[in-house]
N, C-alpha and C. Protein backbone atom coordinates (compact mmCIF):
# COMPACT_ATOMS: atom_id res chain seq x y z
N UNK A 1 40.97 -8.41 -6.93
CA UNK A 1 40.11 -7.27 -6.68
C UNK A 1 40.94 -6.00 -6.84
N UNK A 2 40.08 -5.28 -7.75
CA UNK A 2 40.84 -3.50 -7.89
C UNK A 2 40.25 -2.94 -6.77
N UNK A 3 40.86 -1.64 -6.40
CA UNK A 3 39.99 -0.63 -5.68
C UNK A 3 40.26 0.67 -5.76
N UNK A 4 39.33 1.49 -6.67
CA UNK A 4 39.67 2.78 -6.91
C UNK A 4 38.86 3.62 -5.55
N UNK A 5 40.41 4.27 -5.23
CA UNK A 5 39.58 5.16 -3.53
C UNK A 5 39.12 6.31 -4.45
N UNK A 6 39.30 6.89 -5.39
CA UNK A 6 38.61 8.12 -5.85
C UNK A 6 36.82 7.69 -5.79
N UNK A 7 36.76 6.43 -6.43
CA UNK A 7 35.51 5.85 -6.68
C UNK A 7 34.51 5.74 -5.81
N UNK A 8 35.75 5.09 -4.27
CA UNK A 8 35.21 4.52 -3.18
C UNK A 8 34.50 5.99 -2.42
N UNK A 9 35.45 7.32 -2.53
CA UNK A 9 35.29 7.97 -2.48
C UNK A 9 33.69 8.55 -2.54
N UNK A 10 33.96 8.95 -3.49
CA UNK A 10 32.76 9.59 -4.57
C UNK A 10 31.21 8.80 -4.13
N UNK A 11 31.34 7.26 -3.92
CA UNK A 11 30.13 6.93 -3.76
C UNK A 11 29.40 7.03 -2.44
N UNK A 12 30.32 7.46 -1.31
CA UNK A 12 30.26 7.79 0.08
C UNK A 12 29.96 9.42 -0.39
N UNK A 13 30.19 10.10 -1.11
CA UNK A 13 29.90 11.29 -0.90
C UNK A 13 28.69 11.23 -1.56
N UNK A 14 28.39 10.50 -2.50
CA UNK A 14 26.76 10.63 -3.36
C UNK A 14 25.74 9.88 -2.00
N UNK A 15 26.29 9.10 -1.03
CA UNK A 15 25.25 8.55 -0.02
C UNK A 15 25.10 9.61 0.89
N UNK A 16 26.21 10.41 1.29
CA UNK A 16 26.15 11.71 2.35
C UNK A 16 25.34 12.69 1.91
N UNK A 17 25.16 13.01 0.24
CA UNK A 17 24.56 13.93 -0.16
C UNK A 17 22.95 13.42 0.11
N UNK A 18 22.36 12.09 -0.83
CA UNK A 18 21.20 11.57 -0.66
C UNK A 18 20.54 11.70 0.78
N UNK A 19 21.62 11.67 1.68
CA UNK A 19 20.72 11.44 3.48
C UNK A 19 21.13 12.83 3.98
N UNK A 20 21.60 13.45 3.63
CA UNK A 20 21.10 15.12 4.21
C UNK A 20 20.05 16.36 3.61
N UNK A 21 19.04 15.20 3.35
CA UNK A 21 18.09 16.07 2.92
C UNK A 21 16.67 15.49 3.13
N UNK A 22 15.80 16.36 3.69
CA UNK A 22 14.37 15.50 4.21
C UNK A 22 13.54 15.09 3.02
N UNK A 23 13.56 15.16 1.79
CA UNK A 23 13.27 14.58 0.60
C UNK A 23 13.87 14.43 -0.55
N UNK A 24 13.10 14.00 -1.77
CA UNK A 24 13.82 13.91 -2.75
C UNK A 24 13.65 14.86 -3.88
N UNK A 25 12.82 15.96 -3.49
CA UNK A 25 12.39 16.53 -4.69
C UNK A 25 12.34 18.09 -4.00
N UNK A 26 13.27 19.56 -4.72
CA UNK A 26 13.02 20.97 -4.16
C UNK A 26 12.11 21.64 -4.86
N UNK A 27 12.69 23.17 -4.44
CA UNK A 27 12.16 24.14 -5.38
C UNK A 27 13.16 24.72 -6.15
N UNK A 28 14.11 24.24 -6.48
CA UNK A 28 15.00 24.70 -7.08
C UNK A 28 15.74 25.94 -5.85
N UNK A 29 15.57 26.22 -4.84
CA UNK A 29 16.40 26.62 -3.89
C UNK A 29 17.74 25.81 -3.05
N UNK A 30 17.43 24.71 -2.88
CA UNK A 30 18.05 23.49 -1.96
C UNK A 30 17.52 23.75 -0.85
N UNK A 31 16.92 24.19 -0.66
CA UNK A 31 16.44 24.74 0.97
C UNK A 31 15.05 24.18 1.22
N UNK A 32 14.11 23.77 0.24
CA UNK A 32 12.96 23.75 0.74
C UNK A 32 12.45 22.04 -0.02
N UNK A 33 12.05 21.18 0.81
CA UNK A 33 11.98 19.94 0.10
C UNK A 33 10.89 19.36 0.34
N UNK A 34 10.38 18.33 -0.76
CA UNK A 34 9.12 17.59 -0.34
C UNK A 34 9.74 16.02 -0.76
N UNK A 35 8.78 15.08 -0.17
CA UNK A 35 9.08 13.21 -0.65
C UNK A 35 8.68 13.25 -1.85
N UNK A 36 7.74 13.50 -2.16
CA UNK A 36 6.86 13.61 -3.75
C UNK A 36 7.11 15.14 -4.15
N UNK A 37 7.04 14.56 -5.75
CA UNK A 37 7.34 15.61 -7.38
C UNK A 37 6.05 16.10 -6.90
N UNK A 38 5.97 17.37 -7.08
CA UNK A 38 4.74 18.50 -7.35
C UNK A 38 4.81 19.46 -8.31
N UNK A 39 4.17 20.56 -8.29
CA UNK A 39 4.62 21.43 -9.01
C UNK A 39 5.57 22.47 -8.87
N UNK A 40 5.57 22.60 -7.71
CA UNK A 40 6.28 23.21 -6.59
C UNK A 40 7.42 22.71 -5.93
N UNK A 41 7.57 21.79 -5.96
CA UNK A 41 9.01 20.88 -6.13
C UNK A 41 8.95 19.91 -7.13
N UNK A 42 9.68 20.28 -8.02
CA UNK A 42 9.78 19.40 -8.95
C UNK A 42 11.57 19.38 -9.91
N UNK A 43 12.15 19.63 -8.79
CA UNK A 43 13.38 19.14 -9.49
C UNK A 43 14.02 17.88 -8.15
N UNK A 44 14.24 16.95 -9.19
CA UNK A 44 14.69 15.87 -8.23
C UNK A 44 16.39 16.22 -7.69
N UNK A 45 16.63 15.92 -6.31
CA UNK A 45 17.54 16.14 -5.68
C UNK A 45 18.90 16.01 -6.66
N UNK A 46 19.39 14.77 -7.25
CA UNK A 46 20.08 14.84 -8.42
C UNK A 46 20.36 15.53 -9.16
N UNK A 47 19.08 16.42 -9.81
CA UNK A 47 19.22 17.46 -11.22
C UNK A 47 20.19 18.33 -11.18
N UNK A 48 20.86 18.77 -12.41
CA UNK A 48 21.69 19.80 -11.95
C UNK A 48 23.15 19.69 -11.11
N UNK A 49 23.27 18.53 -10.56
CA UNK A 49 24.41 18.38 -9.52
C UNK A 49 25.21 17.40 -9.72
N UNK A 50 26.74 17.79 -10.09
CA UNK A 50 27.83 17.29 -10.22
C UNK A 50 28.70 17.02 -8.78
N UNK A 51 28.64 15.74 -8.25
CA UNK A 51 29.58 15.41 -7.15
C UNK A 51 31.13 15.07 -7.12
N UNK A 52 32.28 15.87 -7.03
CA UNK A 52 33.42 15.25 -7.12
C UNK A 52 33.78 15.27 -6.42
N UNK A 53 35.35 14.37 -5.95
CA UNK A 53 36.01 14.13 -5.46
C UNK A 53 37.57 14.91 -5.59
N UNK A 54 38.15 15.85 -4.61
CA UNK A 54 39.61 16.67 -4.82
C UNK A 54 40.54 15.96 -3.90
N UNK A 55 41.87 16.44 -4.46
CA UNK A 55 42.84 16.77 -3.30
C UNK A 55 42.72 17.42 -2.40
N UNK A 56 42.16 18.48 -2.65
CA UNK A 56 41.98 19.69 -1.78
C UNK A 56 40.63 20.28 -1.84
N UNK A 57 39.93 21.01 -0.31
CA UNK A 57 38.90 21.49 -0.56
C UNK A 57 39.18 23.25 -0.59
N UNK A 58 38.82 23.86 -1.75
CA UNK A 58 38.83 25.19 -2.01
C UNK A 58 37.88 25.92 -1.41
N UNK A 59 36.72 25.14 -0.86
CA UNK A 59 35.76 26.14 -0.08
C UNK A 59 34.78 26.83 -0.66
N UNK A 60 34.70 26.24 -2.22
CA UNK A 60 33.88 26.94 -3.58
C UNK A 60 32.15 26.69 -3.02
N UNK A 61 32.37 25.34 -2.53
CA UNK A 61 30.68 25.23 -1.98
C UNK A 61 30.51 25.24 -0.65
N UNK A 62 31.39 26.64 0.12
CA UNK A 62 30.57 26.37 1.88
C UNK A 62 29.06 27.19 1.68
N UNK A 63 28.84 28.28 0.98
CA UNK A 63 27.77 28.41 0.55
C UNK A 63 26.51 27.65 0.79
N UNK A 64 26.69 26.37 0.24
CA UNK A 64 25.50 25.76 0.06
C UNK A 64 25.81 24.50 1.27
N UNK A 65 26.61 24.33 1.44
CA UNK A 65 27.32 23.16 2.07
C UNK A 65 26.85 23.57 3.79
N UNK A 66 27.18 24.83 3.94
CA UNK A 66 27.62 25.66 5.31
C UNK A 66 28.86 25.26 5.74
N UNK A 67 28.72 26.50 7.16
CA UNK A 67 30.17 26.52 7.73
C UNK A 67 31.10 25.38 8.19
N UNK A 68 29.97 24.24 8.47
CA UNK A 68 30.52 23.02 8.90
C UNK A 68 31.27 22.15 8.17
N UNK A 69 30.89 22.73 6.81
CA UNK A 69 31.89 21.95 5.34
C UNK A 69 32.64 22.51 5.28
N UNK A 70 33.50 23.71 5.51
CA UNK A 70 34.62 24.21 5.96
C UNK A 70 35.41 24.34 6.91
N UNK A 71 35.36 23.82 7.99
CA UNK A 71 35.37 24.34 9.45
C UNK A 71 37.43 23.39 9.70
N UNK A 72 37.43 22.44 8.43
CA UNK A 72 38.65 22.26 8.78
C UNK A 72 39.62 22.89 7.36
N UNK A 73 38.91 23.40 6.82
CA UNK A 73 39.56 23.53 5.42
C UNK A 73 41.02 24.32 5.43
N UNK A 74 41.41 25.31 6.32
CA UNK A 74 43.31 25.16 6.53
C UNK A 74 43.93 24.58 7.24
N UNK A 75 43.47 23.55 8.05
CA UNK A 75 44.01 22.23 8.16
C UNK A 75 44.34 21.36 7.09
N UNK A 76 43.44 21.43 6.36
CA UNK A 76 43.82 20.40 4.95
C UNK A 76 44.41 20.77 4.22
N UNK A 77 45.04 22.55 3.52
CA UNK A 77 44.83 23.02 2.64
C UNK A 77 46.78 22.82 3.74
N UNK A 78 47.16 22.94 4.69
CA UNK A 78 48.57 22.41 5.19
C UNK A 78 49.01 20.85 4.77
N UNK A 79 48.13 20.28 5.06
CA UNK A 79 48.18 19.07 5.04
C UNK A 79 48.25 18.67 3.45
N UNK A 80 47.36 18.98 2.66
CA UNK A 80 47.66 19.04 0.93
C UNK A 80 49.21 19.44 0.61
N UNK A 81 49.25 20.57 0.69
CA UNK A 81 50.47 21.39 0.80
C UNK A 81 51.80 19.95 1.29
N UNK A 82 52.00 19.42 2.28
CA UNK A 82 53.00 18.49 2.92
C UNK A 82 53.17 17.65 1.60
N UNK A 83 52.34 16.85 0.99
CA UNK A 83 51.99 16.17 0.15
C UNK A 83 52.28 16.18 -0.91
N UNK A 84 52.54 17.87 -1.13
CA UNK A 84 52.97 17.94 -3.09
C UNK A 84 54.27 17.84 -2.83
């Protein structure tokens, strides 16, 4: 058995993304969601969205993420730092 942690990674972050959101379909805001495609939501949660995996978090998406997706980020950004 292989095991890529980038992989293992990545697919824990595509399940974290899928379950923090009360449906599957917006308005192209991220903010406003329905279970069912309408006309009015009709981009599926997926569209548009690239999930990766870093060394380090730069803080590029607390924006959308919020403050709580940052809240340790110069802790890590020391901790990265030890590492190189």
């Amino acid at each position: 058995m292989q095991v890529c942690y980038a992989t293992m990674q990545r697919a824990a972050l595509m399940r974290s993304w899928r379950d923090m959101h009360g449906g599957e379909y917006h308005d192209g805001s991220f903010r406003r969601w329905s279970k069912e495609p309408s006309e009015e939501f009709r981009f599926h949660r997926d569209d548009g969205v690239t999930l990766t995996v870093a060394d380090y978090d730069d803080g590029s998406w607390d924006a959308l993420l919020g403050s709580e997706a940052s809240a340790d980020r110069d802790e890590d950004a020391e901790q990265y730092e030890e590492h190189q």
